[in-house]
N, C-alpha and C. Protein backbone atom coordinates (compact mmCIF):
# COMPACT_ATOMS: atom_id res chain seq x y z
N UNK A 1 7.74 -5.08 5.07
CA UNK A 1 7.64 -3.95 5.95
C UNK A 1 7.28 -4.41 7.36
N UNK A 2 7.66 -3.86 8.45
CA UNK A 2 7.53 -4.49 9.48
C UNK A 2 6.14 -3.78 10.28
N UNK A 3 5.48 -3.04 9.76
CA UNK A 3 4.04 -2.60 10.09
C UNK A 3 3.16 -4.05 10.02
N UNK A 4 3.42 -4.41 8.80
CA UNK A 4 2.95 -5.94 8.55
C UNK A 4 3.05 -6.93 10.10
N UNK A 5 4.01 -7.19 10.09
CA UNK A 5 4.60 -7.76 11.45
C UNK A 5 3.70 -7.53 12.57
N UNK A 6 3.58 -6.29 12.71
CA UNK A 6 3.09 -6.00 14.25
C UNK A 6 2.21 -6.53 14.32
N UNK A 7 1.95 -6.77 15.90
CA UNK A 7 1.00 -7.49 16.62
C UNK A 7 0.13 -6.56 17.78
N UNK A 8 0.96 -5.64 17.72
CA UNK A 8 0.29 -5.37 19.12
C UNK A 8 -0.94 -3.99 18.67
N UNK A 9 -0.98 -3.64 17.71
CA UNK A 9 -1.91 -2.60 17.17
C UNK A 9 -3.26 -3.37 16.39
N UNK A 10 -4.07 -2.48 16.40
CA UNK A 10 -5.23 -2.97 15.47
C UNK A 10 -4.82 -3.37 13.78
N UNK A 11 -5.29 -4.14 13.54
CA UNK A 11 -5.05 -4.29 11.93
C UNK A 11 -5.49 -3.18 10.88
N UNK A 12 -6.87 -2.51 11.30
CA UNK A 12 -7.20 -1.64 10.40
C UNK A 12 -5.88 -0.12 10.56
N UNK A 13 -5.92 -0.38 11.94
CA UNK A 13 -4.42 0.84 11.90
C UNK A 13 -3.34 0.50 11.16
N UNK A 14 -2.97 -0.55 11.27
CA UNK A 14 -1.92 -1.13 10.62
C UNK A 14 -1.99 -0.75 9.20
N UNK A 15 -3.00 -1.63 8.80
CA UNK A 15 -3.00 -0.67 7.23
C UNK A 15 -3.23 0.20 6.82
N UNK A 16 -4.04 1.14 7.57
CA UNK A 16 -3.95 2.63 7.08
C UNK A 16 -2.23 2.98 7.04
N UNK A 17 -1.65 2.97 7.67
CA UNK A 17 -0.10 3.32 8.24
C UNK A 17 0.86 2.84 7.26
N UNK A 18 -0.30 1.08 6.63
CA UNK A 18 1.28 0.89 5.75
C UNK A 18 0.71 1.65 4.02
N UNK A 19 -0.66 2.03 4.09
CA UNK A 19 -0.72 2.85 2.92
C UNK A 19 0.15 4.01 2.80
N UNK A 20 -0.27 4.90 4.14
CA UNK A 20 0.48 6.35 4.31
C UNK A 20 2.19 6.31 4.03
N UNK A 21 2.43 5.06 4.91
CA UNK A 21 4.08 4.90 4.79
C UNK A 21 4.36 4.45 3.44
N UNK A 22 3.48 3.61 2.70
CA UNK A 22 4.05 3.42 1.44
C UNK A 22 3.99 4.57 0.76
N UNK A 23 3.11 5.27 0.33
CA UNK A 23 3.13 6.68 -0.24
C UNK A 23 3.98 7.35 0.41
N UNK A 24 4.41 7.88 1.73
CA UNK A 24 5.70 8.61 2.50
C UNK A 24 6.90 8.25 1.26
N UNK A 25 6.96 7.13 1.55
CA UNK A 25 8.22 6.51 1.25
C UNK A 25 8.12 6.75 -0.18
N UNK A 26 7.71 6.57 -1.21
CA UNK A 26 7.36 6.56 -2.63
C UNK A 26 7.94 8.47 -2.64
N UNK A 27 7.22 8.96 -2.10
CA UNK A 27 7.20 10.58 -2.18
C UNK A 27 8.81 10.77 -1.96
N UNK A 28 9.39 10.48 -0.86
CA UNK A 28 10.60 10.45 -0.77
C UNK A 28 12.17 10.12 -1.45
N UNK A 29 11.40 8.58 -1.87
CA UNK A 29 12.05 8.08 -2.47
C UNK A 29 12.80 8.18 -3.76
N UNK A 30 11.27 8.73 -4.42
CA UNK A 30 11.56 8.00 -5.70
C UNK A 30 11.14 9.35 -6.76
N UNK A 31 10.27 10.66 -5.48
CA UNK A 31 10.58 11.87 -6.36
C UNK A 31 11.72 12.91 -5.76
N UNK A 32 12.13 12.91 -4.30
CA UNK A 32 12.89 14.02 -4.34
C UNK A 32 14.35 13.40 -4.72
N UNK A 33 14.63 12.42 -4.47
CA UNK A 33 16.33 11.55 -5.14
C UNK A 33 16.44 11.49 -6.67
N UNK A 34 16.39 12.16 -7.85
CA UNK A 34 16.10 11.82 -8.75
C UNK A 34 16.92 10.58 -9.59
N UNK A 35 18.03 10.37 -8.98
CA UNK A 35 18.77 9.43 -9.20
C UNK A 35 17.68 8.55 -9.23
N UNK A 36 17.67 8.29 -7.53
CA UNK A 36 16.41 7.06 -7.38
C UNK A 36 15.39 6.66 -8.45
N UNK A 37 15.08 8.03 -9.07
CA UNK A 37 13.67 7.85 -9.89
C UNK A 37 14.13 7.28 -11.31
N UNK A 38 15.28 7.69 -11.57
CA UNK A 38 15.85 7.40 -12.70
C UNK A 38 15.79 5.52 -12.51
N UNK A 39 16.61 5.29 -11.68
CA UNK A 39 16.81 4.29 -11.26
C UNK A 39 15.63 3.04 -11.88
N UNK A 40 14.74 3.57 -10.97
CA UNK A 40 12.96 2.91 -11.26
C UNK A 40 12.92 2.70 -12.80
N UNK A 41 12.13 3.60 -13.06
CA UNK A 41 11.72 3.91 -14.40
C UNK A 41 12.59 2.97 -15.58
N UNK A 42 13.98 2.88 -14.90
CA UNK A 42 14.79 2.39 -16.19
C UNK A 42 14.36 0.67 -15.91
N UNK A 43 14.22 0.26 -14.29
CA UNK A 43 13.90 -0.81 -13.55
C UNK A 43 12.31 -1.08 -14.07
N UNK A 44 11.61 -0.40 -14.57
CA UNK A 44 10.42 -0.66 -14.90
C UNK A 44 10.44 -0.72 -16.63
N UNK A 45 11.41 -0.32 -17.08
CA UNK A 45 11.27 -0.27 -18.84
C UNK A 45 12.38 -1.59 -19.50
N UNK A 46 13.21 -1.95 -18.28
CA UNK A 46 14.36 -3.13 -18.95
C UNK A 46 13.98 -4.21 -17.72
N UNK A 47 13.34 -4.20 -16.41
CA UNK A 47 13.65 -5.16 -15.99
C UNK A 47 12.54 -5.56 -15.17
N UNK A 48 11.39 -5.90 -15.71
CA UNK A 48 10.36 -6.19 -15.29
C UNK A 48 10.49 -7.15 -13.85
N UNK A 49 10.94 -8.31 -14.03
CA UNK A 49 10.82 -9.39 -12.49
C UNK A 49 11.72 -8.87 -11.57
N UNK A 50 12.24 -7.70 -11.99
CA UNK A 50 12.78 -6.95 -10.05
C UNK A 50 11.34 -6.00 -9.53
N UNK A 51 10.50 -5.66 -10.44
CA UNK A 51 9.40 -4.88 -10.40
C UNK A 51 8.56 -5.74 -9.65
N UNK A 52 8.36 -6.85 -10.66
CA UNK A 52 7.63 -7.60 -9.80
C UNK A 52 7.56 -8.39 -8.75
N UNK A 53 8.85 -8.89 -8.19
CA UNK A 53 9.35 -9.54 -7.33
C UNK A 53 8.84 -8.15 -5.61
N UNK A 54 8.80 -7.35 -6.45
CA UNK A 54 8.23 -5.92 -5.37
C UNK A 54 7.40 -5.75 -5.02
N UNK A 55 6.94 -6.27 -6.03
CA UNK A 55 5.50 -5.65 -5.78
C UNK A 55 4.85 -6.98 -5.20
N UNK A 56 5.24 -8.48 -5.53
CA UNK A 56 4.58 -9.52 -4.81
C UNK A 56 4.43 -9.16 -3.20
N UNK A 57 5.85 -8.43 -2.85
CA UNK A 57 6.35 -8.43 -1.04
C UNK A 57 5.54 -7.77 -0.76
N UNK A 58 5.08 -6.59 -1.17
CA UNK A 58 4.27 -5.57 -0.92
C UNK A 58 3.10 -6.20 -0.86
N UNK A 59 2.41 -7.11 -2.21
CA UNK A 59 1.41 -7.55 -2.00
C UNK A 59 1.29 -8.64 -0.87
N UNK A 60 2.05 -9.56 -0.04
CA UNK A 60 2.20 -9.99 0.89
C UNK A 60 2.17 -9.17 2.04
N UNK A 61 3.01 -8.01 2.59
CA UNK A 61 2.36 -7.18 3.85
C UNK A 61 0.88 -6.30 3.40
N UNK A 62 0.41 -6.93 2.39
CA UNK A 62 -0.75 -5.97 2.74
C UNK A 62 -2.05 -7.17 3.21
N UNK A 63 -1.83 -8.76 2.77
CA UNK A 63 -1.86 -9.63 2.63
C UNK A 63 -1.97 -10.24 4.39
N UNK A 64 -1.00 -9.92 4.82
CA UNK A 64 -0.36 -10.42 6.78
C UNK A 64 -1.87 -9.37 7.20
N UNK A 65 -1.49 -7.96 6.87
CA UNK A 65 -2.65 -7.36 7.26
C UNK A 65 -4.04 -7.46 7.15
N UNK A 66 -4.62 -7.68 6.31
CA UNK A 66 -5.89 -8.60 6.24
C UNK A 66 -6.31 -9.68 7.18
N UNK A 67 -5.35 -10.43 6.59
CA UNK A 67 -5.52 -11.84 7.42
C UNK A 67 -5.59 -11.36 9.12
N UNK A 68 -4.77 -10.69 9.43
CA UNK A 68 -4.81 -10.58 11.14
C UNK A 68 -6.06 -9.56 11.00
N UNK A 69 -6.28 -8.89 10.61
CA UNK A 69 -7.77 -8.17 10.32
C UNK A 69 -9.05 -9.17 11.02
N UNK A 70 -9.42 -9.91 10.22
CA UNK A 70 -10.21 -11.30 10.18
C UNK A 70 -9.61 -12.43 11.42
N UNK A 71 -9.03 -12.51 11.49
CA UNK A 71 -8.87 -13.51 12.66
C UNK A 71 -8.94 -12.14 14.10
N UNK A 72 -8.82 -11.44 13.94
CA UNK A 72 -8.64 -10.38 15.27
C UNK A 72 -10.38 -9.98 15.26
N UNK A 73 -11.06 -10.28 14.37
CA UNK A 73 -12.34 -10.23 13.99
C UNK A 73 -13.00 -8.62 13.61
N UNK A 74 -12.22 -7.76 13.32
CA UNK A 74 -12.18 -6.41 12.48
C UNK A 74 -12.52 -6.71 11.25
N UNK A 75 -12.15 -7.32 10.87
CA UNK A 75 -12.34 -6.86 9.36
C UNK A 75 -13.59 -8.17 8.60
N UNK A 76 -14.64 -8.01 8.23
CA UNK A 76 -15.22 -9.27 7.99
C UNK A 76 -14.85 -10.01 6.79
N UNK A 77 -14.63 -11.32 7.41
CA UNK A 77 -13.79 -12.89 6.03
C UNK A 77 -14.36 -12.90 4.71
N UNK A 78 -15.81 -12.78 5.41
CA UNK A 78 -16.10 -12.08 3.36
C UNK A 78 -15.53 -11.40 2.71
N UNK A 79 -15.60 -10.19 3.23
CA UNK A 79 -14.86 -9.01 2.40
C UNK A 79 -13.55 -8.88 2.13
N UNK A 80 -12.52 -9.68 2.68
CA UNK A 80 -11.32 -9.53 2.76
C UNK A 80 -11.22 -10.68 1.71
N UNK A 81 -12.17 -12.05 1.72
CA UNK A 81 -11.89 -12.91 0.29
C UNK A 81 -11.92 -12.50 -0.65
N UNK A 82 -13.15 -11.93 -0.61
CA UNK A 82 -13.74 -11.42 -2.06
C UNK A 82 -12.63 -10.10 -2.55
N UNK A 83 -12.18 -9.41 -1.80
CA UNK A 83 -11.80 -7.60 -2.11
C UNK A 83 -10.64 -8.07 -1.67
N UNK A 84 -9.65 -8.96 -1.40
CA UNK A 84 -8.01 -8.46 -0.72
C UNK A 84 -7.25 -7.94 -2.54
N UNK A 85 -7.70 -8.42 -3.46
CA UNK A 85 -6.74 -8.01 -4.89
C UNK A 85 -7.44 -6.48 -4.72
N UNK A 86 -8.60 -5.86 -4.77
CA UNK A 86 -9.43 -4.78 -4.70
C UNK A 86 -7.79 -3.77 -3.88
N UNK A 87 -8.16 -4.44 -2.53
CA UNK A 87 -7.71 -2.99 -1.64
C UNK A 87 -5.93 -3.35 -2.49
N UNK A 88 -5.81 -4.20 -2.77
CA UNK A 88 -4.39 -3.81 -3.00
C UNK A 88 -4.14 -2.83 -4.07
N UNK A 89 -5.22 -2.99 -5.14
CA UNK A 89 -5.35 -2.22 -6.55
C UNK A 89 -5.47 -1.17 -6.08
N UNK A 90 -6.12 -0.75 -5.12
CA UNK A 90 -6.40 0.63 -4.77
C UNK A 90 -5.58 1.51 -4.31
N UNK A 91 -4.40 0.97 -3.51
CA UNK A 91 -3.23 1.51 -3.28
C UNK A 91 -1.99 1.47 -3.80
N UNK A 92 -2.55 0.98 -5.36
CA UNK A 92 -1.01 0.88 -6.27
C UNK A 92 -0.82 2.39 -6.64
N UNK A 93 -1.98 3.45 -7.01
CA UNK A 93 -1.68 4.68 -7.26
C UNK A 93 -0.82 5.70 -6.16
N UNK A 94 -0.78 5.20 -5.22
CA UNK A 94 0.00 6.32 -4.06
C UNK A 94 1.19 5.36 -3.97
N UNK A 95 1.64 4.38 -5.04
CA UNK A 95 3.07 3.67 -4.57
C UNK A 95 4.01 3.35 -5.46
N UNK A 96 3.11 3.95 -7.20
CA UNK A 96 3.91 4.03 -8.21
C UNK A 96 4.63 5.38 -8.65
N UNK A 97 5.78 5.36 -8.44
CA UNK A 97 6.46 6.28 -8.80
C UNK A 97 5.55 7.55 -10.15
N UNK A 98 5.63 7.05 -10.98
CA UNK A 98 5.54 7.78 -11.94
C UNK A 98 4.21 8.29 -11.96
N UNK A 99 2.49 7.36 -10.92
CA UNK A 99 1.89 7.89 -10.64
C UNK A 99 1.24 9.35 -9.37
N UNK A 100 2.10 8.42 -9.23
CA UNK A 100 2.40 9.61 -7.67
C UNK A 100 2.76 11.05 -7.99
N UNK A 101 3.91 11.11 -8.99
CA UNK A 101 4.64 12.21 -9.73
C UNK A 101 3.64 13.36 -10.32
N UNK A 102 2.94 12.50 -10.77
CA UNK A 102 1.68 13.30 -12.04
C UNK A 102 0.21 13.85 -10.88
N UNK A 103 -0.16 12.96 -9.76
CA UNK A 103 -1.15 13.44 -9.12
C UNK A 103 -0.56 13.54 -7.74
N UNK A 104 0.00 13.19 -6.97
CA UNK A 104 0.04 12.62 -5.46
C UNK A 104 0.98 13.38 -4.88
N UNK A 105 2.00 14.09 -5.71
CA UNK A 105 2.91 14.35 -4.97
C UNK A 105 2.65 15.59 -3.91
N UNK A 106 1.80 16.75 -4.20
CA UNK A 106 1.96 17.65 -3.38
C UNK A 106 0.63 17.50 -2.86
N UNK A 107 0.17 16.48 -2.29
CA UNK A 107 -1.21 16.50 -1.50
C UNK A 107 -1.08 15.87 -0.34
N UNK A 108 0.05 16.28 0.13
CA UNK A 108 0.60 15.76 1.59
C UNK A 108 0.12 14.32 1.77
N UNK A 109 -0.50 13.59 1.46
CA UNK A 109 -1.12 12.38 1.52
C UNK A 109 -2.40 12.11 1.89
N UNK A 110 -3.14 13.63 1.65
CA UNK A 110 -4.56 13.77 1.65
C UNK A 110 -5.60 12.34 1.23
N UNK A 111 -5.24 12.02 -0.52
CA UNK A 111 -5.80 11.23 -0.92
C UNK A 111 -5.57 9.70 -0.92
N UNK A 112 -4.50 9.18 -0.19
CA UNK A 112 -3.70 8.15 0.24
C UNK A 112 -4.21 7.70 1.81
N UNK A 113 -4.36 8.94 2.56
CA UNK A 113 -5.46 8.70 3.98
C UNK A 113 -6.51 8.77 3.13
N UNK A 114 -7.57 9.08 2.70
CA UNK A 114 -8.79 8.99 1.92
C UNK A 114 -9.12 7.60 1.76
N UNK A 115 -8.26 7.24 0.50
CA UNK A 115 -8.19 5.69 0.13
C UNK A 115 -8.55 4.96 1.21
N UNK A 116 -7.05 4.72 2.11
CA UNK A 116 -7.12 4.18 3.24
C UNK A 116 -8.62 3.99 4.09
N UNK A 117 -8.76 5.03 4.84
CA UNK A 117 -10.23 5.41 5.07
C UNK A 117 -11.15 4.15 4.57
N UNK A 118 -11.10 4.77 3.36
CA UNK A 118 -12.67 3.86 2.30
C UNK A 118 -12.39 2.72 2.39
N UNK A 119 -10.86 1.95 2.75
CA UNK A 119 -10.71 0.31 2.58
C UNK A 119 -10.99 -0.11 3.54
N UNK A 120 -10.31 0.44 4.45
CA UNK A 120 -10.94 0.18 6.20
C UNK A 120 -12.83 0.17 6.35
N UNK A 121 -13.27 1.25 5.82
CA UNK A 121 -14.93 1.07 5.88
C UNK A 121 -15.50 0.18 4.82
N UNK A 122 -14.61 -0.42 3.95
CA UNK A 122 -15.07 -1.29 3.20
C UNK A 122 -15.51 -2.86 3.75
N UNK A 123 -14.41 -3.02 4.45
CA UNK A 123 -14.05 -3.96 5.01
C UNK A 123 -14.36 -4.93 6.32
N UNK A 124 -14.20 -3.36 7.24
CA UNK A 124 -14.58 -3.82 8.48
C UNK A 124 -16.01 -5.09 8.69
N UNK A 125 -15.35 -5.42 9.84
CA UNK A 125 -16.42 -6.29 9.98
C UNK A 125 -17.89 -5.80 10.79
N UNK A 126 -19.05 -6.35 10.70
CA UNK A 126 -20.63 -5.30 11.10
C UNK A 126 -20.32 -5.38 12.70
């Protein structure tokens, strides 16, 4: 994702934005196309390493974001060692299809900014 990329914004913005956009996109994607969803689901029940090959990338821009977090000196190096698997776990629920479906979908992305929120105050540096 190219939120990852950027340079010229704060990091903690950055990742709030690529939570929201990942949930956007999930909401979009993968419940109003139902093709799409079909798609998944069958991609998640026969073909596991395209799943995961996805979810590594994903876990890499969330990964760029951290790291420029901590070197931009936002986010403190402790917390981002110890917690970078943490915040990623935390935003697998607003980016899995089939979870999203069951809780996420009609909460405009109430609880996806929430999340966000709490990782950013988790994190930040004192």
């Amino acid at each position: 994702m190219a939120i990852a990329e950027e340079d010229a914004r704060p990091a903690a913005e950055r990742l709030k934005q690529l939570v929201l956009e990942q949930h956007r996109y999930t909401c979009e994607q993968y419940l109003q196309e139902s093709k799409v969803h079909e798609m998944v689901i069958k991609a998640m029940d026969e073909q596991w390493p395209v799943i995961d090959a996805h979810i590594e990338r994903l876990r890499g821009c969330y990964e760029r974001v951290l790291q420029s977090g901590v070197e931009r000196g936002e986010f403190a190096a402790e917390a981002v060692t110890a917690f970078r698997h943490c915040v990623f776990n935390a935003v697998i629920p607003f980016a899995h299809p089939q979870v999203v479906a069951e809780r996420y979908a009609n909460d405009q992305g109430a609880q996806a900014n929430a999340m966000a929120d709490f990782l950013i105050h988790a994190i930040r540096a004192a």
